[in-house]
Protein backbone atom coordinates (compact mmCIF):
# COMPACT_ATOMS: atom_id res chain seq x y z
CA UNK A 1 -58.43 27.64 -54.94
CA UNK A 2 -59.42 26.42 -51.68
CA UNK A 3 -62.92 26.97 -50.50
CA UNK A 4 -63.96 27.17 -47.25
CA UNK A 5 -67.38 26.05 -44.95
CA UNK A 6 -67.84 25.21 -41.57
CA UNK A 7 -69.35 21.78 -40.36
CA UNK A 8 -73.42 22.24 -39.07
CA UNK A 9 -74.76 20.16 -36.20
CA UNK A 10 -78.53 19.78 -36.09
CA UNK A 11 -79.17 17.61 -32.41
CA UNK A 12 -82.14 16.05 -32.29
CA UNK A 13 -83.88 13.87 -29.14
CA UNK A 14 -82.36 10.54 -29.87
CA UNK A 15 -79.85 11.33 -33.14
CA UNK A 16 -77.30 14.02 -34.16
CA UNK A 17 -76.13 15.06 -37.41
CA UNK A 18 -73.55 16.53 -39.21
CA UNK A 19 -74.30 18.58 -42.15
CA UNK A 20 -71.22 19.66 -44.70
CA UNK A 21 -72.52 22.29 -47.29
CA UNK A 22 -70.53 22.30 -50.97
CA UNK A 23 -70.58 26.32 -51.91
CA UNK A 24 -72.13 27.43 -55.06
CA UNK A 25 -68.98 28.10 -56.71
CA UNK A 26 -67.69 24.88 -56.51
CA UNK A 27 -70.88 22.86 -57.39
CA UNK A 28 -71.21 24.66 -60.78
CA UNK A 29 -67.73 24.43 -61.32
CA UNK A 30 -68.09 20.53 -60.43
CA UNK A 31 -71.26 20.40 -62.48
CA UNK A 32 -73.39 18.90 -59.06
CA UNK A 33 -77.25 18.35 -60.18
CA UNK A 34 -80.09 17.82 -57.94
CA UNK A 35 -80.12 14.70 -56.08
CA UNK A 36 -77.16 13.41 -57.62
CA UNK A 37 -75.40 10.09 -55.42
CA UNK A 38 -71.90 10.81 -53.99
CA UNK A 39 -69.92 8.76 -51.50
CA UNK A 40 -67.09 10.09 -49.05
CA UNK A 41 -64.75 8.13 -47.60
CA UNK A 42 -62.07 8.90 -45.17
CA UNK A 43 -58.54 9.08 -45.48
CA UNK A 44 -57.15 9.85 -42.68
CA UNK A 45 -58.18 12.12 -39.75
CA UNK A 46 -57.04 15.34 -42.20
CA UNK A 47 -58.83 13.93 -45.27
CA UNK A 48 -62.08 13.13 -46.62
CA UNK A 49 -62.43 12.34 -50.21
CA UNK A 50 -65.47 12.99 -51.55
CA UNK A 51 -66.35 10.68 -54.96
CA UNK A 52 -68.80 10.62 -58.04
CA UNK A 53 -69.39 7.50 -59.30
CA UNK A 54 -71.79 8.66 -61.70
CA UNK A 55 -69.65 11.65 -62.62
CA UNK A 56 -70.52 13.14 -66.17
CA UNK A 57 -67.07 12.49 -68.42
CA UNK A 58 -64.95 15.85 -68.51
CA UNK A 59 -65.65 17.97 -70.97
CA UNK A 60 -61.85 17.94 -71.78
CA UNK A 61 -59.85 16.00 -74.24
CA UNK A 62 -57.51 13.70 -73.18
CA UNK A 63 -53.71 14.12 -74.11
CA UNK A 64 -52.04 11.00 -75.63
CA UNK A 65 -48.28 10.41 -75.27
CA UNK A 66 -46.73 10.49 -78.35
């Protein structure tokens, strides 16, 4: 389910910047804490991956091929 946010611009006197904000729904379902590192890189000009290297391990259990 896609969610969707627009992009903020604060301009300031000698810097601008952008401002992306992650909506609630998707942060708890990501489990996001407080202050928590993240890095984005881009893709190409219609994608920008956004990683966790700190990411908790999924609370799911890995399938092994039989």
């Amino acid at each position: 389910m896609p969610y969707a946010t627009k992009v903020q611009l604060i301009n300031r006197k000698q810097s601008e910047q952008f401002y992306v904000n992650v909506p609630a729904g998707l942060s708890h379902a990501m489990d996001f804490t407080k202050g928590e590192r993240v890095e984005w890189s881009v893709h190409d000009r219609g994608t920008l991956v956004l990683q966790r290297p700190d990411a908790p391990p999924s609370p799911l259990e890995k399938k092994t091929a039989r």
